[in-house]
C-alpha atoms as a PDB file:
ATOM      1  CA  UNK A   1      88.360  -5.493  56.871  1.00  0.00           C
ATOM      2  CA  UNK A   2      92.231  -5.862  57.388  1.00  0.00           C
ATOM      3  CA  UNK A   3      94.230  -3.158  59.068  1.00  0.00           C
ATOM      4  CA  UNK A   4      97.254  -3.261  56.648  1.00  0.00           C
ATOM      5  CA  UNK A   5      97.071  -0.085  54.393  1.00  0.00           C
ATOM      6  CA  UNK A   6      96.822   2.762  57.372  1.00  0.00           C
ATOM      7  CA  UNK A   7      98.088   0.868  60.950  1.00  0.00           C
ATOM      8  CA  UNK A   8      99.084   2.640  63.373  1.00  0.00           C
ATOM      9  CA  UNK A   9     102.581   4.446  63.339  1.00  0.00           C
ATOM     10  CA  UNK A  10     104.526   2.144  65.309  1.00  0.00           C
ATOM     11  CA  UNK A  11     107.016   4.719  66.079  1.00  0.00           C
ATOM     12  CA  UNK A  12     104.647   7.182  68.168  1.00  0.00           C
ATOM     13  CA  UNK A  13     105.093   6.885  71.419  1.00  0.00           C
ATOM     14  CA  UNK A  14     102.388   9.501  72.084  1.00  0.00           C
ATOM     15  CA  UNK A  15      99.530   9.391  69.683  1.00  0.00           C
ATOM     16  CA  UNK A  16     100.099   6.081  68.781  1.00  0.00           C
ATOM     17  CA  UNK A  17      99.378   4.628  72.189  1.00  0.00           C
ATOM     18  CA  UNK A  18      96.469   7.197  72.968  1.00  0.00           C
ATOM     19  CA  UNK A  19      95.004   5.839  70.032  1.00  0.00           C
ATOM     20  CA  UNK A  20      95.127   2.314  70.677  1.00  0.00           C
ATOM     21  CA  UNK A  21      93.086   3.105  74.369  1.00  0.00           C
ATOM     22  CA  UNK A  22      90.594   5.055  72.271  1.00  0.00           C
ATOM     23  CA  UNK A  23      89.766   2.301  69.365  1.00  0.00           C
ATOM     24  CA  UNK A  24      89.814   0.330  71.608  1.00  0.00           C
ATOM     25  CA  UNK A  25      86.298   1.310  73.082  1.00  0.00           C
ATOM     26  CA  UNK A  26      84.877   2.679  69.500  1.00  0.00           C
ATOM     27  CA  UNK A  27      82.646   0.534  67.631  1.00  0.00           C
ATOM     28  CA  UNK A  28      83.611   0.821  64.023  1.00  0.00           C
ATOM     29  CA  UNK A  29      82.419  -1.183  60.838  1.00  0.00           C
ATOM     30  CA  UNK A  30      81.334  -0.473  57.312  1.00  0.00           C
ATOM     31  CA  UNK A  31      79.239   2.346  55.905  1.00  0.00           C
ATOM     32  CA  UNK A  32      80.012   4.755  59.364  1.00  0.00           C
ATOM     33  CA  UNK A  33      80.173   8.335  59.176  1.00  0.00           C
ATOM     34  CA  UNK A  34      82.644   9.453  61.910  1.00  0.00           C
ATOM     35  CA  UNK A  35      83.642  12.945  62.532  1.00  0.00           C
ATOM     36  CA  UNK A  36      87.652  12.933  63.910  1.00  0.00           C
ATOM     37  CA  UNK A  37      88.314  15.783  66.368  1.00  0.00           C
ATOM     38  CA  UNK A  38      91.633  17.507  66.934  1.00  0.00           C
ATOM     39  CA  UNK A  39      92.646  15.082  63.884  1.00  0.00           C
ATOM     40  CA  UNK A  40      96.402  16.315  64.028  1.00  0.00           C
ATOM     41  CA  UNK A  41      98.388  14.556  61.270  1.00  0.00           C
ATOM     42  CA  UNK A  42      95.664  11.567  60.803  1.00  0.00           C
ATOM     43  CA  UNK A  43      96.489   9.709  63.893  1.00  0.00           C
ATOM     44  CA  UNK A  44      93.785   7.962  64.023  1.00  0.00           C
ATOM     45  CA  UNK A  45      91.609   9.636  60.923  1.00  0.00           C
ATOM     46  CA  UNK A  46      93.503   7.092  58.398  1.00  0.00           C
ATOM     47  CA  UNK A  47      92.835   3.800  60.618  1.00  0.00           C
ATOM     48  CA  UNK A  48      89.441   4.434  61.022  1.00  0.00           C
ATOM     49  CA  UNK A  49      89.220   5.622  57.549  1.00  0.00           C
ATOM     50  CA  UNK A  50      90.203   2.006  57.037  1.00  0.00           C
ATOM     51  CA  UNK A  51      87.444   0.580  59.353  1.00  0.00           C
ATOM     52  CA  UNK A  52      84.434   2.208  57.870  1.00  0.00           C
ATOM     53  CA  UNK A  53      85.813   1.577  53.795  1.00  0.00           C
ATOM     54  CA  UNK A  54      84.414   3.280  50.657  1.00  0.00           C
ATOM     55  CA  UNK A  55      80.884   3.255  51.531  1.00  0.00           C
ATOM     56  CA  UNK A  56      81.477   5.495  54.642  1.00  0.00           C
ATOM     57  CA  UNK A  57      82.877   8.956  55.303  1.00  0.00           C
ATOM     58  CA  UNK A  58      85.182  10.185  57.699  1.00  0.00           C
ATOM     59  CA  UNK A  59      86.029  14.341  58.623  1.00  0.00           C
ATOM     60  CA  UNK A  60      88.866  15.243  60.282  1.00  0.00           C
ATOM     61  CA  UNK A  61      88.949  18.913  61.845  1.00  0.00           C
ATOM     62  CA  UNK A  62      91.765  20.357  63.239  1.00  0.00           C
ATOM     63  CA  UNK A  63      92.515  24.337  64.287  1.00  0.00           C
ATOM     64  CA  UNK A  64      96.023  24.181  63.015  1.00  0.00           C
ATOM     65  CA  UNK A  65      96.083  24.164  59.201  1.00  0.00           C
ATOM     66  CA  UNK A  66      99.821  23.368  59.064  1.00  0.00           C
ATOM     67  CA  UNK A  67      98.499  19.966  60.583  1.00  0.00           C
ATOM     68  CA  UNK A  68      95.822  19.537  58.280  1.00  0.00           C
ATOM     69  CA  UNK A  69      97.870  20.146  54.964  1.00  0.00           C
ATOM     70  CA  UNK A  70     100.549  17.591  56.387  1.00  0.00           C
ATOM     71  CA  UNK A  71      97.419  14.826  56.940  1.00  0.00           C
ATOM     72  CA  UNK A  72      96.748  15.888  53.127  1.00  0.00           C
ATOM     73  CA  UNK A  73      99.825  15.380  51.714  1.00  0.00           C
ATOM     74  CA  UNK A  74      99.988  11.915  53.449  1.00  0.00           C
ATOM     75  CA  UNK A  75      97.213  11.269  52.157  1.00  0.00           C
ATOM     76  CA  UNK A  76      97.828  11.754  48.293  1.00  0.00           C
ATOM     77  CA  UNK A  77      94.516  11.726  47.295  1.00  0.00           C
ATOM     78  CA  UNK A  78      94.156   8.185  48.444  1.00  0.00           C
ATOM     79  CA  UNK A  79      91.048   7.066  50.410  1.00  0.00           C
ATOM     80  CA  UNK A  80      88.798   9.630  48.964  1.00  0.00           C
ATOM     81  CA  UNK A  81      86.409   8.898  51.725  1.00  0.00           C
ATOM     82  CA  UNK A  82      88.475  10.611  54.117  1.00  0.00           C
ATOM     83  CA  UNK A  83      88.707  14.290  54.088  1.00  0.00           C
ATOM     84  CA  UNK A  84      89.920  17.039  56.281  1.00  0.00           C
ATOM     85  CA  UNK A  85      89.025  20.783  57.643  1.00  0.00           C
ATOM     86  CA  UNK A  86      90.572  23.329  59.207  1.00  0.00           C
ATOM     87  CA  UNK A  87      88.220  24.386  61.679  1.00  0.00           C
ATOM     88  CA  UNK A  88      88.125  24.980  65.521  1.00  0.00           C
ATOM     89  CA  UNK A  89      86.504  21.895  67.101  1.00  0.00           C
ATOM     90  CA  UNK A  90      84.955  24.819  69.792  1.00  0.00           C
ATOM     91  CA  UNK A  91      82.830  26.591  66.818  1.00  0.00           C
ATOM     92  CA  UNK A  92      81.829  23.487  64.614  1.00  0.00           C
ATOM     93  CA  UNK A  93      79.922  24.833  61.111  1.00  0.00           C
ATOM     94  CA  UNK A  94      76.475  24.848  62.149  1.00  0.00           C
ATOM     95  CA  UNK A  95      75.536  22.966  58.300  1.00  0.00           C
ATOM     96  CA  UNK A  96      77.511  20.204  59.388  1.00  0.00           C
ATOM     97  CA  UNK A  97      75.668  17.178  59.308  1.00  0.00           C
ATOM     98  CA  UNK A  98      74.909  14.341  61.845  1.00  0.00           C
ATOM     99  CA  UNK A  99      77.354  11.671  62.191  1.00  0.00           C
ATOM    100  CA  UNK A 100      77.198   7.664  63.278  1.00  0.00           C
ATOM    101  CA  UNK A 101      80.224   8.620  65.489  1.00  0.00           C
ATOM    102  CA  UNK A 102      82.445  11.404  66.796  1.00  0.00           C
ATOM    103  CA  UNK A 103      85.736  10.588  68.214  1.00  0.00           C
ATOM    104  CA  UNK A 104      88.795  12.387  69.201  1.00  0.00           C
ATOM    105  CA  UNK A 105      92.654  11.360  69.856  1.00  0.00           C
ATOM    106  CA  UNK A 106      94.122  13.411  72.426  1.00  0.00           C
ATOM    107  CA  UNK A 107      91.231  15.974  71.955  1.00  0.00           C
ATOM    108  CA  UNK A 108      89.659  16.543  75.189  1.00  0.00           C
ATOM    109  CA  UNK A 109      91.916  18.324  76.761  1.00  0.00           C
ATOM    110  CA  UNK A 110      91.183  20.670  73.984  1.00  0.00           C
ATOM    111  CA  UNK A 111      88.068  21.515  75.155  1.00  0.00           C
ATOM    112  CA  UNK A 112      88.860  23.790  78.173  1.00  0.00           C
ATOM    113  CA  UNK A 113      87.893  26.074  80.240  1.00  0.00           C
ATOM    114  CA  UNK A 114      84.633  25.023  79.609  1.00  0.00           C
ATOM    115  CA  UNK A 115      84.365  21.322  78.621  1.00  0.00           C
ATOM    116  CA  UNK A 116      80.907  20.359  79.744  1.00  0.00           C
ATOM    117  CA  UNK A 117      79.683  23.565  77.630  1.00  0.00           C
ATOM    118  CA  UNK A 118      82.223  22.307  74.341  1.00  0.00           C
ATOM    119  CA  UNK A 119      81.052  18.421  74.718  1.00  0.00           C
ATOM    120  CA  UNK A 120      77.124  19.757  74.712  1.00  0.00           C
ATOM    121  CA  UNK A 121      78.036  21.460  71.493  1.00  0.00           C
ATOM    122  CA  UNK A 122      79.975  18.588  69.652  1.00  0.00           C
ATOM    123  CA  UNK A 123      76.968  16.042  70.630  1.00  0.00           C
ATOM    124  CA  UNK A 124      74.945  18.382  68.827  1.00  0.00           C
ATOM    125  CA  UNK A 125      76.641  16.640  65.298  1.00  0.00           C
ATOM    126  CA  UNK A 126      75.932  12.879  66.613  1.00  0.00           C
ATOM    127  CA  UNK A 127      73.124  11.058  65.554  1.00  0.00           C
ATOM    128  CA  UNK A 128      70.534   9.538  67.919  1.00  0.00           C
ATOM    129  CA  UNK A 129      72.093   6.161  68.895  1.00  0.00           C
ATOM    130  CA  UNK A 130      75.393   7.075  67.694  1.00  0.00           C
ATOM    131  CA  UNK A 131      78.282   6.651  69.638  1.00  0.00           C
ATOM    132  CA  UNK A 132      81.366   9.429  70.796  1.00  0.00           C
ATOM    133  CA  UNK A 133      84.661   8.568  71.862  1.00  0.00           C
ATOM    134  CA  UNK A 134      87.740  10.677  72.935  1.00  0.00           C
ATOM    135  CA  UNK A 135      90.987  10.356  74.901  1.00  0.00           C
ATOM    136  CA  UNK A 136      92.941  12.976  76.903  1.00  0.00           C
ATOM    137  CA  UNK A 137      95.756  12.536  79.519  1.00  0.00           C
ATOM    138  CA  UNK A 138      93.657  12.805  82.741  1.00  0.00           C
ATOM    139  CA  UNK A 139      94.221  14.185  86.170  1.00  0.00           C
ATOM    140  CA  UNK A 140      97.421  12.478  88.148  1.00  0.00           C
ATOM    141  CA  UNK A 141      99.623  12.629  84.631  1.00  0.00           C
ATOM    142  CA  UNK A 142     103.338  13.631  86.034  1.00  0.00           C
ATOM    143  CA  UNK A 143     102.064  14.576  88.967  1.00  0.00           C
ATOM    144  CA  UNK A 144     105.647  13.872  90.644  1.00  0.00           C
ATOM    145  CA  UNK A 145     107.247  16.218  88.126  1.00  0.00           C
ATOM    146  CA  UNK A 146     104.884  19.192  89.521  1.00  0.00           C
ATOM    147  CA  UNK A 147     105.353  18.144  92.672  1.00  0.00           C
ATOM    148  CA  UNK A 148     108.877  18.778  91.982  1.00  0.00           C
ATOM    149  CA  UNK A 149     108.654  21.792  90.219  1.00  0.00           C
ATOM    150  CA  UNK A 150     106.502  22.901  92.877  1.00  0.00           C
ATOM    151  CA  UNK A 151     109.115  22.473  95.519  1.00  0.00           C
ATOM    152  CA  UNK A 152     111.851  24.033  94.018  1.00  0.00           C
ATOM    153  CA  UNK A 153     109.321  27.309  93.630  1.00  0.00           C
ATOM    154  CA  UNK A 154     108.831  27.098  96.724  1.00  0.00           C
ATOM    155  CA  UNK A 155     113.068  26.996  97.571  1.00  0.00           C
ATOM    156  CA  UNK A 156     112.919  30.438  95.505  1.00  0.00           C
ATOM    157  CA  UNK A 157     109.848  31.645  97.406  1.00  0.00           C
ATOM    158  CA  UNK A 158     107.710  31.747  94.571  1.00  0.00           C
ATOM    159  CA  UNK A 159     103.588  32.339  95.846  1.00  0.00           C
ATOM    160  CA  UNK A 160     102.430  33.429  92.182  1.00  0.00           C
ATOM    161  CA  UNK A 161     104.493  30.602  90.028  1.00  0.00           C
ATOM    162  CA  UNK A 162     103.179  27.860  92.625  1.00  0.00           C
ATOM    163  CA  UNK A 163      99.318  29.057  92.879  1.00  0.00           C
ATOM    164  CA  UNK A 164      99.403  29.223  88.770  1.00  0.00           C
ATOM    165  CA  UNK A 165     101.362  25.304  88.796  1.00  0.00           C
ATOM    166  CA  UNK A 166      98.644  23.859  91.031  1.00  0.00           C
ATOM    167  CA  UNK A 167      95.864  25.475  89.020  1.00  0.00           C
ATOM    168  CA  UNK A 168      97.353  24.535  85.630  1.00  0.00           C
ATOM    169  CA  UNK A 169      97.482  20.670  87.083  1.00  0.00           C
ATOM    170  CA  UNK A 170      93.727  20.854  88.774  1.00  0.00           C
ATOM    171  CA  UNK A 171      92.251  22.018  85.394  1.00  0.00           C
ATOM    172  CA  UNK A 172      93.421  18.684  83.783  1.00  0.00           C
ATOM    173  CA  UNK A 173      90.334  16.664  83.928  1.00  0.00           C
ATOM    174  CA  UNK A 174      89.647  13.418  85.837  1.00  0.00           C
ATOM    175  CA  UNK A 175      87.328  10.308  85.098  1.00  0.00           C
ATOM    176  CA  UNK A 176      84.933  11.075  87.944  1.00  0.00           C
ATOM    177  CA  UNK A 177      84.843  14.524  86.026  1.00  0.00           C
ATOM    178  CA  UNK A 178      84.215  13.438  83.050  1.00  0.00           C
ATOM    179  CA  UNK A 179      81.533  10.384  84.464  1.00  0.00           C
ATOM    180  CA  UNK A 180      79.676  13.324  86.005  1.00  0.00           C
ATOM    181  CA  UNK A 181      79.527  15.382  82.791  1.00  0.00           C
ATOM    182  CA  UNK A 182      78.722  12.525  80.889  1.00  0.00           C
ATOM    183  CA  UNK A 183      75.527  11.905  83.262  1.00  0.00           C
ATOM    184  CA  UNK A 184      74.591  14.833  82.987  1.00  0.00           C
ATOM    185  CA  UNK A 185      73.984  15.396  79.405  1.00  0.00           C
ATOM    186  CA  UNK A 186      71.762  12.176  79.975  1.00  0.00           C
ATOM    187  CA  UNK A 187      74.359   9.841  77.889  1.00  0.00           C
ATOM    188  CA  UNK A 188      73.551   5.729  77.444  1.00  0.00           C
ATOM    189  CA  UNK A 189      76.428   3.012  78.251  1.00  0.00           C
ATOM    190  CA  UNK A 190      79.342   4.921  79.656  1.00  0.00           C
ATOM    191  CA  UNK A 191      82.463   3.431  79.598  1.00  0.00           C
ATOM    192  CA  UNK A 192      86.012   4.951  80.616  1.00  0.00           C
ATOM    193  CA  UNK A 193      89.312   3.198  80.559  1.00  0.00           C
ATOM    194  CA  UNK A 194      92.769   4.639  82.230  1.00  0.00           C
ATOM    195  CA  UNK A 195      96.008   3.026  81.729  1.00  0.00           C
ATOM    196  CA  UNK A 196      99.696   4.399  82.266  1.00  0.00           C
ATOM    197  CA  UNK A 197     102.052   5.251  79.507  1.00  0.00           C
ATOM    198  CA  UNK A 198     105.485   5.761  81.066  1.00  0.00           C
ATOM    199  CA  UNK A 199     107.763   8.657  79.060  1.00  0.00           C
ATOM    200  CA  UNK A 200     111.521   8.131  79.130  1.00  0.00           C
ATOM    201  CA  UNK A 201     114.109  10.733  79.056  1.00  0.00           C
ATOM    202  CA  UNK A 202     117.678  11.515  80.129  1.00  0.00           C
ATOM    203  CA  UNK A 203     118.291  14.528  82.149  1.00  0.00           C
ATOM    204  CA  UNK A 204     119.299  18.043  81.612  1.00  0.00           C
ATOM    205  CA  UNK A 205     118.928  19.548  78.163  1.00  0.00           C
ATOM    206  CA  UNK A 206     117.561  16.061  76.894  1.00  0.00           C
ATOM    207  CA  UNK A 207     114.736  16.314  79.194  1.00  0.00           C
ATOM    208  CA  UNK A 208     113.912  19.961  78.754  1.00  0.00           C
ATOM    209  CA  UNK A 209     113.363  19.972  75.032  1.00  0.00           C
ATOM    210  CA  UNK A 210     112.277  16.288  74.744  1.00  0.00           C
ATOM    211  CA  UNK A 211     109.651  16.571  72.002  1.00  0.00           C
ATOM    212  CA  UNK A 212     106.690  15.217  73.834  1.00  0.00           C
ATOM    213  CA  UNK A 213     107.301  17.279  76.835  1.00  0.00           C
ATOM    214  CA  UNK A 214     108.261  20.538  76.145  1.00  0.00           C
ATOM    215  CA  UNK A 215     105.936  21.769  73.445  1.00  0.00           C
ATOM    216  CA  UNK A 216     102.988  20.821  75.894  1.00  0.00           C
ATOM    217  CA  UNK A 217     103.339  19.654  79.300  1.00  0.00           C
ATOM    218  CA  UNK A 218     106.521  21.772  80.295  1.00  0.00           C
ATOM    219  CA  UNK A 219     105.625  24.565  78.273  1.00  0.00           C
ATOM    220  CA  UNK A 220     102.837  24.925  80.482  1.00  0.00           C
ATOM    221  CA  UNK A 221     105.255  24.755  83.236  1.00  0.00           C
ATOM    222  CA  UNK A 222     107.194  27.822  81.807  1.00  0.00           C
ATOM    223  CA  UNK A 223     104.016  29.929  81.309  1.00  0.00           C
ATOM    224  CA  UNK A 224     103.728  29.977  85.665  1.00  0.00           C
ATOM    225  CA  UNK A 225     106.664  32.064  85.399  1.00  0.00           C
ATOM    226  CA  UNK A 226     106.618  35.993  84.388  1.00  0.00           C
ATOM    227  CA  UNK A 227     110.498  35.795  84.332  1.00  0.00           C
ATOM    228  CA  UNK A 228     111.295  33.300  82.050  1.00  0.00           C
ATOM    229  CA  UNK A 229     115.293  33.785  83.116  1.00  0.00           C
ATOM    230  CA  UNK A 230     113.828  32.654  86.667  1.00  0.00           C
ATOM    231  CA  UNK A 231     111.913  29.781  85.162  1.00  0.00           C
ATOM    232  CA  UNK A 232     114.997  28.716  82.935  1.00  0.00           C
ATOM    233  CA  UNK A 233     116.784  28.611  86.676  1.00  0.00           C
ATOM    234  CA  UNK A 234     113.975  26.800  88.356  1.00  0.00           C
ATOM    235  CA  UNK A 235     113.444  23.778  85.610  1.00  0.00           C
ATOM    236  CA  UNK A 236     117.302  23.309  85.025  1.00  0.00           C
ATOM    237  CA  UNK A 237     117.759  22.273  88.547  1.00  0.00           C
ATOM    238  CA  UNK A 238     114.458  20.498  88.491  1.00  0.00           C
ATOM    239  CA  UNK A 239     116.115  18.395  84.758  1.00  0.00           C
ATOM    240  CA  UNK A 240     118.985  17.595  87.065  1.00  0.00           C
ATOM    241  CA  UNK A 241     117.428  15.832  89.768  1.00  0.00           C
ATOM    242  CA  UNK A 242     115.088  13.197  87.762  1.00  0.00           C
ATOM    243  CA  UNK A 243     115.571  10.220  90.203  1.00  0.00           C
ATOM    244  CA  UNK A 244     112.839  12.348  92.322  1.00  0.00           C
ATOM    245  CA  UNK A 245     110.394  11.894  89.648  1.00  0.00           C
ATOM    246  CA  UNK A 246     110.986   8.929  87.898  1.00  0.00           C
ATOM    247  CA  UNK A 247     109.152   6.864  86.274  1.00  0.00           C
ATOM    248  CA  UNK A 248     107.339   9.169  84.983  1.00  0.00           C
ATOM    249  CA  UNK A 249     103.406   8.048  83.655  1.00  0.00           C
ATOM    250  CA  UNK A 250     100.918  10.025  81.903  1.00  0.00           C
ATOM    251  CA  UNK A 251      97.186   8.538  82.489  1.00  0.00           C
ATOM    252  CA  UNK A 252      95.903   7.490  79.389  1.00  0.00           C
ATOM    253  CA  UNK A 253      92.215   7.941  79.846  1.00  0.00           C
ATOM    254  CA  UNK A 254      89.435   7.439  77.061  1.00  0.00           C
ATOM    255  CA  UNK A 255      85.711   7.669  77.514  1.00  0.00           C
ATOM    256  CA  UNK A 256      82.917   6.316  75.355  1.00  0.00           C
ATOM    257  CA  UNK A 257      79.222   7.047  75.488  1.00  0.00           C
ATOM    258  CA  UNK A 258      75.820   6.739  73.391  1.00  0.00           C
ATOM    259  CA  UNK A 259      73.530   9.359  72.523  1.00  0.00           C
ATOM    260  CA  UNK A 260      70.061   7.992  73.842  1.00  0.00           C
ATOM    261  CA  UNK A 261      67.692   7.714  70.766  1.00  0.00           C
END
């Protein structure tokens, strides 16, 4: 089956390369069900919509309904197949069925505090020998930004902003973390692939509102900080001095695994 009708956006430079890691370990062909976590906007419900054709069904389940309804009107009523939910991938419908695979874009990191407990749940709705995939920017992403954010708390004497920073960037998951959970849930042919996806930005403003930073990754940042006129102090200087931490790479990881029959 081609890939022509739903590729890939070629202009994400988040999702889009997330994605590509994650299919890239997902064995898809005709007749699948799939269930598509954290589906967002379709990125990549429509692709592998694509993969599994008429004769298979794809569910995508998102929390935010504003996302949903924009994967719907995309969608037009085309690939009838595909269908979304609003629904919080953390408290799945118990009368959902089984499906051939689960995968995710993105959607791991979703599944905090508690991820082992969420991933025991969500393997729950995958068939015996079926397969689950998801990606998530692991443990080391920008870890020269916090190191820089870090030290200029520290400049202000800031114990509470810097124990909250180094606890925000700890919970972010690594592979060994997610090997070990994966073992432990008694999972067949484990796979996990990392590779860097360098963000670019010019500093200042540009850098403090860039779209795939701030509503995520530096928002995060800001939420260390009780006194947000403090934090706006703290992350302006820290715009302004980006040779420290530049390049800046996000790890693209994404795991696979089979559910033992």
């Amino acid at each position: 089956m081609t890939n022509d009708y739903w590729p890939l956006p070629k202009n994400d430079p988040w999702s889009t390369p997330f994605a590509n890691t994650l299919l890239s370990l997902v064995d898809l062909s005709s007749g699948l069900s799939v269930l598509d976590l954290a589906a967002g906007g379709g990125i990549p419900s429509f692709h592998i919509a694509e993969e599994v054709g008429p004769t298979g069904k794809v569910l995508g389940i998102d929390l935010h309904l504003g996302q949903i309804q924009r994967a719907q009107t995309v969608q037009a009523h085309r690939v009838p197949w595909l269908q979304f939910m609003h629904s919080d991938i953390k408290k799945l419908p118990q009368n959902l069925p089984q499906f051939d695979r689960i995968t995710g874009n993105l959607s791991f990191m979703f599944f905090r505090p508690d991820r082992l407990g969420a991933l025991k749940n969500v393997l729950n709705y995958l068939k015996p020998g079926g397969q689950i995939a998801l990606s998530f920017p692991s443990l080391g992403t920008f870890d020269p930004l916090w190191e820089r954010i870090d030290k200029e708390m520290q400049k202000h004497g800031l114990t509470k902003e810097r124990e909250a920073l180094e606890e925000y960037r700890l919970e972010r998951p690594s592979s060994d973390h997610v090997q070990g959970w994966l073992t432990e849930l008694n999972m067949d042919k484990i796979q996990i692939k990392e590779e860097p996806l360098e963000i670019e930005s010019r500093a200042g403003q540009e850098f403090l509102y860039h779209p795939l930073l701030r509503n995520g990754f530096l928002e995060d940042a800001y939420e260390c900080f009780e006194d947000q006129k403090l934090a706006e102090t703290v992350m302006t200087s820290v715009s302004n001095d980006m040779e420290s931490f530049t390049p800046l790479y996000a790890i693209r990881c994404a795991f696979s695994a089979w559910k033992r029959q």
